[in-house]
Protein backbone atom coordinates (compact mmCIF):
# COMPACT_ATOMS: atom_id res chain seq x y z
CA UNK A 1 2.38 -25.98 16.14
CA UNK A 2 4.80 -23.51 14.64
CA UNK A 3 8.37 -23.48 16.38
CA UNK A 4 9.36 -19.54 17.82
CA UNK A 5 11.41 -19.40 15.45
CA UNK A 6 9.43 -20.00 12.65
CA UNK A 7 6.80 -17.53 14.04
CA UNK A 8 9.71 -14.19 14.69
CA UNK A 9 10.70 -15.06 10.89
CA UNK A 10 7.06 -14.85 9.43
CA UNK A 11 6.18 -11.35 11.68
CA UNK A 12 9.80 -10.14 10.15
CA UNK A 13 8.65 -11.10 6.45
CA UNK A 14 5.82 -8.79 7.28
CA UNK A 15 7.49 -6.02 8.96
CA UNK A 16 10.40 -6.34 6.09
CA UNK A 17 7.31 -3.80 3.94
CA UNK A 18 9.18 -0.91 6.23
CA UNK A 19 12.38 -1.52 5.11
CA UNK A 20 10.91 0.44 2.20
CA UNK A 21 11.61 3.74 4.06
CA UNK A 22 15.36 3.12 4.33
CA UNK A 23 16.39 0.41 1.20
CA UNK A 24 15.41 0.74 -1.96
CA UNK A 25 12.56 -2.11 -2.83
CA UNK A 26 13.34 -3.47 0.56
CA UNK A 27 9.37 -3.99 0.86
CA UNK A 28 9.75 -6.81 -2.32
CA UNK A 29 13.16 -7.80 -1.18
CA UNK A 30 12.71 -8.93 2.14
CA UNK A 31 9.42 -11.25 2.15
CA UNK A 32 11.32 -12.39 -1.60
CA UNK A 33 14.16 -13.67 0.77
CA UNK A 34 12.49 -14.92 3.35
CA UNK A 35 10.12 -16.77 1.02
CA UNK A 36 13.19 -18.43 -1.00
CA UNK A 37 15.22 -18.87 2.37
CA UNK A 38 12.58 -21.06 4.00
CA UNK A 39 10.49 -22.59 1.12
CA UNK A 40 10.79 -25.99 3.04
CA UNK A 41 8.72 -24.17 5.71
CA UNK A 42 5.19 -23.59 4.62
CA UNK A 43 4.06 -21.87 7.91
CA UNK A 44 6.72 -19.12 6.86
CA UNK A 45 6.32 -19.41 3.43
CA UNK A 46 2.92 -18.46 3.45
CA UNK A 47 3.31 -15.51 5.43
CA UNK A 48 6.24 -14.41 3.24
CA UNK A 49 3.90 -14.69 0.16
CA UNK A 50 0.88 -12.96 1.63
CA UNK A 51 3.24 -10.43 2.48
CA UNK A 52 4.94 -9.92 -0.89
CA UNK A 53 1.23 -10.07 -2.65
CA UNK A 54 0.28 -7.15 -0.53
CA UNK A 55 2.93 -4.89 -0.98
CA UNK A 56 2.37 -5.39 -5.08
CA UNK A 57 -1.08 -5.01 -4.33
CA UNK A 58 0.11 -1.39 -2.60
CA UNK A 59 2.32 -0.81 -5.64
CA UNK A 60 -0.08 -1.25 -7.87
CA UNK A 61 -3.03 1.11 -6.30
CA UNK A 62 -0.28 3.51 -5.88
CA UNK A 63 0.60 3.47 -9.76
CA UNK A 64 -2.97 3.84 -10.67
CA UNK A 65 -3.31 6.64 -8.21
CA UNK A 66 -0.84 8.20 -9.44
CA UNK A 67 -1.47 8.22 -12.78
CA UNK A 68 -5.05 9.18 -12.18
CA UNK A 69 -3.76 12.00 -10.41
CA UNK A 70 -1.07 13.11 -12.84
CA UNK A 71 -3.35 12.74 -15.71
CA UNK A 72 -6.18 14.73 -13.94
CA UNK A 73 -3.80 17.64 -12.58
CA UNK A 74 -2.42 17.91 -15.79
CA UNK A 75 -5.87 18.26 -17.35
CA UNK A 76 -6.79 20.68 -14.82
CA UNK A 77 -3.73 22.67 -15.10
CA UNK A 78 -3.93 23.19 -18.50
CA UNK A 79 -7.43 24.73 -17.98
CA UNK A 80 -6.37 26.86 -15.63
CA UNK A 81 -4.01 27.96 -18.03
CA UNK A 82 -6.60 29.88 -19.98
CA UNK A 83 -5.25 33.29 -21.41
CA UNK A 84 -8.41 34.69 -22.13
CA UNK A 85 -9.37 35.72 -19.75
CA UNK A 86 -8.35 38.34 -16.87
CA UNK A 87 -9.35 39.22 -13.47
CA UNK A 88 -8.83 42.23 -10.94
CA UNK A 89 -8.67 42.17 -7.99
CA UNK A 90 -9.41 45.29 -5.95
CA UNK A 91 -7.54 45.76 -3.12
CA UNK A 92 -4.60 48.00 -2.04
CA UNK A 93 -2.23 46.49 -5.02
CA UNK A 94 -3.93 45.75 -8.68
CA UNK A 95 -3.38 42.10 -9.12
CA UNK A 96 -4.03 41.24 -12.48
CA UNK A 97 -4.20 37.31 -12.89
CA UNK A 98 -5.71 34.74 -15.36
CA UNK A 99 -6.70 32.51 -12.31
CA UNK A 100 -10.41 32.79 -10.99
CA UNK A 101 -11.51 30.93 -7.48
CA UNK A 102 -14.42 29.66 -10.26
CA UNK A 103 -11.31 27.62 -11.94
CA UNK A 104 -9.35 26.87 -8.72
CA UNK A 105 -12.21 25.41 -7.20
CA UNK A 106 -12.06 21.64 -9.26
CA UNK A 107 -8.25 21.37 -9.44
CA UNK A 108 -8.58 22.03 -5.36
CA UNK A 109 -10.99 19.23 -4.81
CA UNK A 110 -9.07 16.76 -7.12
CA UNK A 111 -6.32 17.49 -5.46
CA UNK A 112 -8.01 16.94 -1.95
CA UNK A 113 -9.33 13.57 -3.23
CA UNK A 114 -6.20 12.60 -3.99
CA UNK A 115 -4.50 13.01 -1.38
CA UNK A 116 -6.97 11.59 0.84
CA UNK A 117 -6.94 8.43 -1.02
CA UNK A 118 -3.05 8.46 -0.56
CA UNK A 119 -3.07 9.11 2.64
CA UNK A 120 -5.39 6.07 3.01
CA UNK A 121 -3.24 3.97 1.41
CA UNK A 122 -0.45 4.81 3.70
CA UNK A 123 -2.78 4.67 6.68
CA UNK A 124 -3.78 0.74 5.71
CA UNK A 125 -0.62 -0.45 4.91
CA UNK A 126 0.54 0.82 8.24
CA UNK A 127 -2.19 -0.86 10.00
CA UNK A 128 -1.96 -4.13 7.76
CA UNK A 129 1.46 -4.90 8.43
CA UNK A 130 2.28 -4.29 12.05
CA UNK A 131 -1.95 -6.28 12.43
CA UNK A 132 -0.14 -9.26 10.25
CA UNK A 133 2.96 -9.08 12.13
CA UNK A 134 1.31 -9.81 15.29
CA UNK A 135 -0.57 -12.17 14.38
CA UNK A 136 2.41 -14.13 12.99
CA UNK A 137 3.66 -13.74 15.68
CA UNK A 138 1.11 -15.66 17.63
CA UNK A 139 1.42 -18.52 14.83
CA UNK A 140 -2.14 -17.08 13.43
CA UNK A 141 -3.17 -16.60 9.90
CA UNK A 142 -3.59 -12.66 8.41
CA UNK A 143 -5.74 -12.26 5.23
CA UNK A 144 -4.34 -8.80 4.24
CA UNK A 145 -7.52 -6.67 2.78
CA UNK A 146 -7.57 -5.61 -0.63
CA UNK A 147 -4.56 -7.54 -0.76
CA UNK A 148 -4.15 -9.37 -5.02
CA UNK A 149 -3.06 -13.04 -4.82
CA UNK A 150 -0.08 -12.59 -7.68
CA UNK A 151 2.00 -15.19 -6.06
CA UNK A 152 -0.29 -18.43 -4.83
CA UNK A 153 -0.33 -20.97 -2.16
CA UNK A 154 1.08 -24.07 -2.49
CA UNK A 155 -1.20 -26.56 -1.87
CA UNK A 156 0.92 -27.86 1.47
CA UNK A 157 0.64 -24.17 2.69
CA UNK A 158 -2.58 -23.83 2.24
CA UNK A 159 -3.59 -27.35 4.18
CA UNK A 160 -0.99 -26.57 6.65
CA UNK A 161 -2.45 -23.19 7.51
CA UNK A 162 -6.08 -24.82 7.71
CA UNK A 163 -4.86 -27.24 10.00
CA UNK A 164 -2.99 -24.71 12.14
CA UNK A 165 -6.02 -22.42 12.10
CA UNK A 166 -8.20 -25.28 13.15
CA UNK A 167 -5.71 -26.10 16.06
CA UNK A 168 -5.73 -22.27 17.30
CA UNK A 169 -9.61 -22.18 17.37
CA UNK A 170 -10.05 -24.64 19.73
């Protein structure tokens, strides 16, 4: 059975991924100090890990969304950019522009997609974390979803979290 203790510092290694908003890196910094601060506890340690493997995870999906999304606006937006081509549009003013709703309508939907799939990613990580913290804090186990396993279990952590599950379950 994990001590209090031992429980309020593995929910904090979790909740350390909103630190983000207000430190630099502070979502890799604090589960990386909690991890090295209480190696000799694998009940923490573990937590501390699965937290810091999620967050890269996050980073990660994030770079490759953004790149995706950079690379395809960029694409886009140099189509759009055709000169060839004018329209008019009738109205009270004569607006002459290069831009057709035909042309807008892809770079709109990308752009939609994208931010969807951002907003998602925000949206999980939210739910992840403060899910994991409470769990730590009831001395359970969280498999984050999604989540990469950069940084592995020792093999202490790993039976020590089996046995710990198998104690809660019954």
């Amino acid at each position: 059975m994990q001590s209090i203790n031992q429980k309020t510092i593995s929910s904090v290694a979790h909740l350390g991924a909103f630190s983000k908003y207000f430190i630099p890196l502070g979502n890799f910094l604090v589960p990386i100090f909690i991890w090295v601060l209480h190696k000799e506890k694998p009940f923490v340690s573990a937590h501390a890990k699965r937290s810091l493997n999620f967050q890269i995870s996050l980073f990660l999906y994030a770079s490759v969304l953004a790149s995706i999304a950079i690379f395809g606006l960029l694409t886009l937006g140099v189509n759009l950019g055709n000169l060839d081509q004018f329209y008019f549009s009738a109205g009270n003013d004569l607006v002459i522009s290069n831009h057709s709703p035909l042309f807008t309508m892809p770079f709109m939907i990308f752009t939609g997609i994208v931010i969807v799939l951002g907003l998602g990613l925000f949206f999980l990580e939210i739910l992840c974390v403060i899910n994991a913290a409470v769990r730590a804090g009831e001395g359970k186990i969280y498999h984050y979803p999604l989540s990469i396993n950069f940084i592995q279990l020792t093999s202490e952590e790993q039976h020590d979290l089996r046995e710990e599950n198998f104690q809660t379950s019954l």
